[in-house]
N, C-alpha and C. Protein backbone atom coordinates (compact mmCIF):
# COMPACT_ATOMS: atom_id res chain seq x y z
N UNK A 1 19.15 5.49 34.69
CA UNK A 1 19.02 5.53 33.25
C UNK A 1 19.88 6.69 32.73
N UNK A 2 20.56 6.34 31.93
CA UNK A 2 21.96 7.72 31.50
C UNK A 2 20.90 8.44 30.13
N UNK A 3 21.50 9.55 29.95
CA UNK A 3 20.79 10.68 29.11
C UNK A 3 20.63 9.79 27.50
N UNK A 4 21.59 8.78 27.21
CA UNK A 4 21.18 8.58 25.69
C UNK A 4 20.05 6.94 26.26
N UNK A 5 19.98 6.55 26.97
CA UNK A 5 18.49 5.77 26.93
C UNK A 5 17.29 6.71 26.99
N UNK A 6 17.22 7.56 27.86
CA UNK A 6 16.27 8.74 27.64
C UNK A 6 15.78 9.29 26.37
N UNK A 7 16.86 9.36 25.74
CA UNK A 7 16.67 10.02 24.49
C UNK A 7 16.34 8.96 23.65
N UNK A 8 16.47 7.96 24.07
CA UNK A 8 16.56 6.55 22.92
C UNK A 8 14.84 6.33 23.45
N UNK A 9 13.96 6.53 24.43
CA UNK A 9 12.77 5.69 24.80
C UNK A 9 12.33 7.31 24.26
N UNK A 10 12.30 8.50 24.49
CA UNK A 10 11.85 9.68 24.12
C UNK A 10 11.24 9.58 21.94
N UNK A 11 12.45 9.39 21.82
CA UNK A 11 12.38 8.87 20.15
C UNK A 11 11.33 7.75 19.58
N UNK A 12 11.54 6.45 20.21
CA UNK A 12 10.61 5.26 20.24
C UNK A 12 9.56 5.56 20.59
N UNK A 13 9.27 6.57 21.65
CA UNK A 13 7.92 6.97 21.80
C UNK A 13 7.01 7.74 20.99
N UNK A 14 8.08 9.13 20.43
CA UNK A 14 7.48 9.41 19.67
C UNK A 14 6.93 9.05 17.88
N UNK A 15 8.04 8.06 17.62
CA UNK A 15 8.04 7.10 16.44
C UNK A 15 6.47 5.97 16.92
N UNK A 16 6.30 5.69 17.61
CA UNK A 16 4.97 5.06 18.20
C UNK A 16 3.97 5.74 17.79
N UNK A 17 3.98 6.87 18.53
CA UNK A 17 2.73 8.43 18.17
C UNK A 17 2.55 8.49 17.12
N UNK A 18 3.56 8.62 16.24
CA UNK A 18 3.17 8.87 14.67
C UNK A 18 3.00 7.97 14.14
N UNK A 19 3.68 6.22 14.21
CA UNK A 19 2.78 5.29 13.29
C UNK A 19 1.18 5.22 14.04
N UNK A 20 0.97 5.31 15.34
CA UNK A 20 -0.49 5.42 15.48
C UNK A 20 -1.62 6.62 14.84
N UNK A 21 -0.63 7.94 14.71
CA UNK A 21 -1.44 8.51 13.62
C UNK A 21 -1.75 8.76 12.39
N UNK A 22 -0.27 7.58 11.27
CA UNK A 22 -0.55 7.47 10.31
C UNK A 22 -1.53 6.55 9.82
N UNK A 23 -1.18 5.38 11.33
CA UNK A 23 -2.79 4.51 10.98
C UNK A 23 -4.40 5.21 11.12
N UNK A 24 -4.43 6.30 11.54
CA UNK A 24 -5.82 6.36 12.55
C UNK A 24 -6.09 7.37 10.35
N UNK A 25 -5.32 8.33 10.13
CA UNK A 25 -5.41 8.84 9.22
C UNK A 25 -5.27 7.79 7.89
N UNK A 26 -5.13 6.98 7.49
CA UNK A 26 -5.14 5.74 6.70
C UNK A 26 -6.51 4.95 7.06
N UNK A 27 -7.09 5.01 8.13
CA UNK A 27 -8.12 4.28 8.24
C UNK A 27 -9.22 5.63 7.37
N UNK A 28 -9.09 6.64 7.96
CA UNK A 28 -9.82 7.76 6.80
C UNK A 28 -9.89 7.40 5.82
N UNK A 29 -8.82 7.46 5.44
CA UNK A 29 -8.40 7.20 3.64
C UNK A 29 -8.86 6.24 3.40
N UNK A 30 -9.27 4.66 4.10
CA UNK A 30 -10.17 3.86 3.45
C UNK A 30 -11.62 4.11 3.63
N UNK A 31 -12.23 4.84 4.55
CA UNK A 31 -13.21 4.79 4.79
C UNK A 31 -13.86 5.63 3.67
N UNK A 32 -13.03 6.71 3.39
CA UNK A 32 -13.47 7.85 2.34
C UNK A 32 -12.77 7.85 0.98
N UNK A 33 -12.04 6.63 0.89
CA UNK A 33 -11.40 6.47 -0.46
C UNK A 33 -12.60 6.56 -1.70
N UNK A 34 -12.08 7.89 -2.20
CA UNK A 34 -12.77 7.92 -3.55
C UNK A 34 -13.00 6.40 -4.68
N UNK A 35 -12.12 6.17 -4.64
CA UNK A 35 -11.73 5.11 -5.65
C UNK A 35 -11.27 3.44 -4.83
N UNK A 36 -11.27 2.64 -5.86
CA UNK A 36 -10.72 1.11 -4.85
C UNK A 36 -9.20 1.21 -5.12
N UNK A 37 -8.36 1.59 -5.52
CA UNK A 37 -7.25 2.13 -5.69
C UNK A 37 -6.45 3.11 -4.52
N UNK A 38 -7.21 4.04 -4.01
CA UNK A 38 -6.92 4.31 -2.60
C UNK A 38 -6.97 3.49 -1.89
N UNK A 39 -8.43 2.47 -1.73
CA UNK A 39 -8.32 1.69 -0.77
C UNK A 39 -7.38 0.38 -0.59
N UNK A 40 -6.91 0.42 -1.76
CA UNK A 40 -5.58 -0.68 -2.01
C UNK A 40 -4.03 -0.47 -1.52
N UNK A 41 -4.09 0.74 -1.72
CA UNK A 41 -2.88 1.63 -1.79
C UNK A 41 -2.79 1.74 -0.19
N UNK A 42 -4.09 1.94 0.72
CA UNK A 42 -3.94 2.53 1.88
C UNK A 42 -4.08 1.27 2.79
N UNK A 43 -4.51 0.12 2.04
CA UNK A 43 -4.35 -1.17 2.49
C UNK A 43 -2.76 -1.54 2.67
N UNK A 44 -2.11 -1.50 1.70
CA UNK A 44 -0.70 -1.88 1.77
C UNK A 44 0.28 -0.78 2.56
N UNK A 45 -0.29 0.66 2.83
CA UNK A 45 0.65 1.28 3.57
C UNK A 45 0.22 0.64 5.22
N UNK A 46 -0.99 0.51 5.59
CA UNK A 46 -1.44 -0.15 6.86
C UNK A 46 -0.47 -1.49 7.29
N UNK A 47 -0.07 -2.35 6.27
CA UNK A 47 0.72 -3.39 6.01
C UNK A 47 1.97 -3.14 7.13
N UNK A 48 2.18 -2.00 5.98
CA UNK A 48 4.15 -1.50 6.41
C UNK A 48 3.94 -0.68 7.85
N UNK A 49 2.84 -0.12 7.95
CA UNK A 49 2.93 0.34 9.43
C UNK A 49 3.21 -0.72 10.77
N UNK A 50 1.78 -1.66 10.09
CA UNK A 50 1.90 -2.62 11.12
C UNK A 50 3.61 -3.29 11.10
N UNK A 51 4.18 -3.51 10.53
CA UNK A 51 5.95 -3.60 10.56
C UNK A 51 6.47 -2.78 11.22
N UNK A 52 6.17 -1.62 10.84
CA UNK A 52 7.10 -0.44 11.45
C UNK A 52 6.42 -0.76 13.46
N UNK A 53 5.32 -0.51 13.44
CA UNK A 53 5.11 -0.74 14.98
C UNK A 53 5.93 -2.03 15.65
N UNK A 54 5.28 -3.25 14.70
CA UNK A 54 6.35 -4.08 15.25
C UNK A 54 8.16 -4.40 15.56
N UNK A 55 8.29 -3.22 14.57
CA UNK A 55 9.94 -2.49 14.81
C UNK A 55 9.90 -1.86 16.05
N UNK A 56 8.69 -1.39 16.36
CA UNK A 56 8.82 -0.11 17.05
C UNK A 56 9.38 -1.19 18.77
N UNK A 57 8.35 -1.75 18.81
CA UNK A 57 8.05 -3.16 19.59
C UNK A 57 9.44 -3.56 20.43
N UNK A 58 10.24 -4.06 19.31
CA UNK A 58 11.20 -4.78 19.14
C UNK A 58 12.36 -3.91 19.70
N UNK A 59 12.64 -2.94 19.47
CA UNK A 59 13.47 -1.46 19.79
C UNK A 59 12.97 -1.42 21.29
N UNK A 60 11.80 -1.36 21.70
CA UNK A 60 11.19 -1.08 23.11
C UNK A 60 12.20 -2.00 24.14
N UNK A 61 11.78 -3.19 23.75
CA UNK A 61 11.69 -4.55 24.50
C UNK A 61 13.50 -4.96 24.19
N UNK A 62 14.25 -4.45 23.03
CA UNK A 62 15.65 -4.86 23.09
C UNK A 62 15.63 -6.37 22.76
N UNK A 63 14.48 -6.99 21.90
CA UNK A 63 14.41 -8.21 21.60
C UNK A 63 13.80 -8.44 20.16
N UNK A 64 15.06 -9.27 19.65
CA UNK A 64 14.71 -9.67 17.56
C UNK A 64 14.00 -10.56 17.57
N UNK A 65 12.49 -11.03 18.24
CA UNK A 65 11.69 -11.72 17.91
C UNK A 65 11.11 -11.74 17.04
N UNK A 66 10.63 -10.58 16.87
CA UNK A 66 9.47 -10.19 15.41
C UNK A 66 10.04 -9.89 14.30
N UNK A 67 11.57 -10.25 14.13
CA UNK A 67 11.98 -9.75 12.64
C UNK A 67 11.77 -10.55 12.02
N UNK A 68 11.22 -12.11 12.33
CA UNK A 68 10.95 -12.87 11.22
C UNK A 68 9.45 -12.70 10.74
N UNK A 69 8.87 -12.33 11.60
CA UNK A 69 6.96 -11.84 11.62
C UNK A 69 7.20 -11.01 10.69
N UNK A 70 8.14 -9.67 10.84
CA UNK A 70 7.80 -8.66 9.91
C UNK A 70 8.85 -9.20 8.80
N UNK A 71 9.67 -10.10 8.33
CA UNK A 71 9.37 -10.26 6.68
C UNK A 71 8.67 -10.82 6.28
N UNK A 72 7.85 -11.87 6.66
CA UNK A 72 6.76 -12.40 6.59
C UNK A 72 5.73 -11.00 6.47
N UNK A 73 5.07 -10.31 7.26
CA UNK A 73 4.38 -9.60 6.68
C UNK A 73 4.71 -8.82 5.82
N UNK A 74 6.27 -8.24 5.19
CA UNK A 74 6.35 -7.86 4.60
C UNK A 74 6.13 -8.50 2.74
N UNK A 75 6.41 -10.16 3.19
CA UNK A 75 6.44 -10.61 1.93
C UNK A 75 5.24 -10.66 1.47
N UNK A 76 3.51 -10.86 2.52
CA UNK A 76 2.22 -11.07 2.49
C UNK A 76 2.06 -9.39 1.47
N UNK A 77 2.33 -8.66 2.47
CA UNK A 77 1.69 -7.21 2.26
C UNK A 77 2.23 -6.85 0.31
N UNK A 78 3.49 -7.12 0.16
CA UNK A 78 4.07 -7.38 -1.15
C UNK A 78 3.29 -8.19 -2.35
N UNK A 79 2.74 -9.13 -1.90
CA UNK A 79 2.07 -10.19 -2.91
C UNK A 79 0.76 -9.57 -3.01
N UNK A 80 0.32 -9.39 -1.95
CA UNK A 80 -1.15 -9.02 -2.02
C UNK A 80 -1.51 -7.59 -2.63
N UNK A 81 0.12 -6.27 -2.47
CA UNK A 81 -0.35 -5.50 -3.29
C UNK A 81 -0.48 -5.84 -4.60
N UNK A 82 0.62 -6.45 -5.64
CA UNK A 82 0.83 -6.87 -6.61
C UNK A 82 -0.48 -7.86 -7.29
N UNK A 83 -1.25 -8.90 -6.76
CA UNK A 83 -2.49 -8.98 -6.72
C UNK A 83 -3.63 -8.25 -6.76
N UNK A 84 -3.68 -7.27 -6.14
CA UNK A 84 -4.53 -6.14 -6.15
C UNK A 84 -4.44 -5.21 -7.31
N UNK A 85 -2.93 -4.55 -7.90
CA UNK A 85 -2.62 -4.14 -8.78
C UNK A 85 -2.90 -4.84 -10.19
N UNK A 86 -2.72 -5.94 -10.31
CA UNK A 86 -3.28 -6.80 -11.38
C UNK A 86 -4.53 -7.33 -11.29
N UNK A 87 -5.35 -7.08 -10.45
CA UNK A 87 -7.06 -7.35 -10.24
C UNK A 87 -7.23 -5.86 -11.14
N UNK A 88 -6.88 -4.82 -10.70
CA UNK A 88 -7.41 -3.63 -10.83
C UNK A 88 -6.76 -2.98 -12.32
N UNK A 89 -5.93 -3.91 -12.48
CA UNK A 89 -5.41 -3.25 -14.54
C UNK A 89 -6.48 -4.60 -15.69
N UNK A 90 -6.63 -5.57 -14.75
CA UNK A 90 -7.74 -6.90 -15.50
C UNK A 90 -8.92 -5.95 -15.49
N UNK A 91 -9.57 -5.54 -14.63
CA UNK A 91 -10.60 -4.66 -14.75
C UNK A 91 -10.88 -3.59 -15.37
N UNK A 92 -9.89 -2.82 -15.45
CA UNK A 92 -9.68 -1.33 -15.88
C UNK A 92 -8.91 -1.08 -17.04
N UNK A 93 -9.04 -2.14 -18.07
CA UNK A 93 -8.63 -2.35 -19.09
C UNK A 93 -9.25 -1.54 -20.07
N UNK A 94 -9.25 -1.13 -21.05
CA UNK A 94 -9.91 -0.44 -22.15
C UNK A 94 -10.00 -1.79 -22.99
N UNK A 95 -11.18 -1.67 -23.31
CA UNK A 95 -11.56 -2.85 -24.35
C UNK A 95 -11.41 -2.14 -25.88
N UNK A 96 -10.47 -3.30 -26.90
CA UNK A 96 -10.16 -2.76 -28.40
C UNK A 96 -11.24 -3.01 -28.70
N UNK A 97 -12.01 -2.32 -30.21
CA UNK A 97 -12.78 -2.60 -30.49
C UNK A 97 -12.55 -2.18 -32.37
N UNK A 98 -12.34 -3.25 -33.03
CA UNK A 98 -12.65 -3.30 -34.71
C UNK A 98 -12.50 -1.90 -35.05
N UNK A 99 -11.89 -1.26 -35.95
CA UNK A 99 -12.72 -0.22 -36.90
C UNK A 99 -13.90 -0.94 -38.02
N UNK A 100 -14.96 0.23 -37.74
CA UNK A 100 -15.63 0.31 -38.51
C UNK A 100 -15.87 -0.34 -39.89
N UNK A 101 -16.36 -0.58 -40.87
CA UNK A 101 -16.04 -1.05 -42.60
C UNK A 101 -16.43 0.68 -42.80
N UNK A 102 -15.85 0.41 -43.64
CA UNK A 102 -15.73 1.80 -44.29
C UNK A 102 -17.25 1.97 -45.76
N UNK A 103 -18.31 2.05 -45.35
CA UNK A 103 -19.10 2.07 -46.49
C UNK A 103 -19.56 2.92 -47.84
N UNK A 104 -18.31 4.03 -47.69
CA UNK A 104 -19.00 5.30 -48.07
C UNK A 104 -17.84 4.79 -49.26
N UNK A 105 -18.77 5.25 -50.64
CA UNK A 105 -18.38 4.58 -52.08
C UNK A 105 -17.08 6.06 -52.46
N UNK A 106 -17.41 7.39 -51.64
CA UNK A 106 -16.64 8.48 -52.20
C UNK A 106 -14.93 7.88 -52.13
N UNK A 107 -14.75 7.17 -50.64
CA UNK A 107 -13.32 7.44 -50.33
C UNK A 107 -12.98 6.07 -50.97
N UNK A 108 -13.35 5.48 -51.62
CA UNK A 108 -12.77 3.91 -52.09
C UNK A 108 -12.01 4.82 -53.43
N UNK A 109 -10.78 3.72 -54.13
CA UNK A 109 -10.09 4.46 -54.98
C UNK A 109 -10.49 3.62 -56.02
N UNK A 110 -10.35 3.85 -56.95
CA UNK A 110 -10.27 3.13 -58.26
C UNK A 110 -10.37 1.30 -58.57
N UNK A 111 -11.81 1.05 -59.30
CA UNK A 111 -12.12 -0.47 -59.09
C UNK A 111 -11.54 -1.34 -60.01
């Protein structure tokens, strides 16, 4: 094995390490998501990880199998945030509400 595969499986490995600890720390973030908005948000970064691993995968093995899996999940993870984002502005809407009639005889002007 010559020094730049070394360095090439050294890299992939450690690119592995860290999408496994951005997932393990994202699973936090849903478990303790203040809001459903974190948990949406940390839903769709879980999405792109799972891609990125399956990049990671693919780089390992020296084989473009999964690049059609990951636009496919990329197009799922895409729709479903955008779904989520419009569940959560339908909900979190401020409701208009009428002014008042105005009953007070002082501020009316001239009959």
């Amino acid at each position: 094995m010559s020094v730049f595969e070394q360095i090439d499986r050294i890299l992939l490995t450690a690119a592995v390490v860290l999408i496994l600890l951005a997932g393990l720390l994202l699973l936090v973030r849903i478990w303790r998501g203040p809001s459903m908005l974190d948990r949406a948000i940390s839903l769709d970064v879980i999405a792109a990880l799972i891609i990125a691993g399956l990049g990671a995968k693919s780089a390992f093995a020296r084989d473009a199998f999964y690049f059609p899996v990951m636009m496919v999940l990329a197009f799922l993870g895409f729709t479903g945030s955008v779904g989520i984002a419009r569940f959560i502005a339908v909900r979190d809407r401020p409701t208009v509400t009428a002014p008042a009639p105005d009953t007070d005889e002082t501020t009316k002007g001239p009959q």
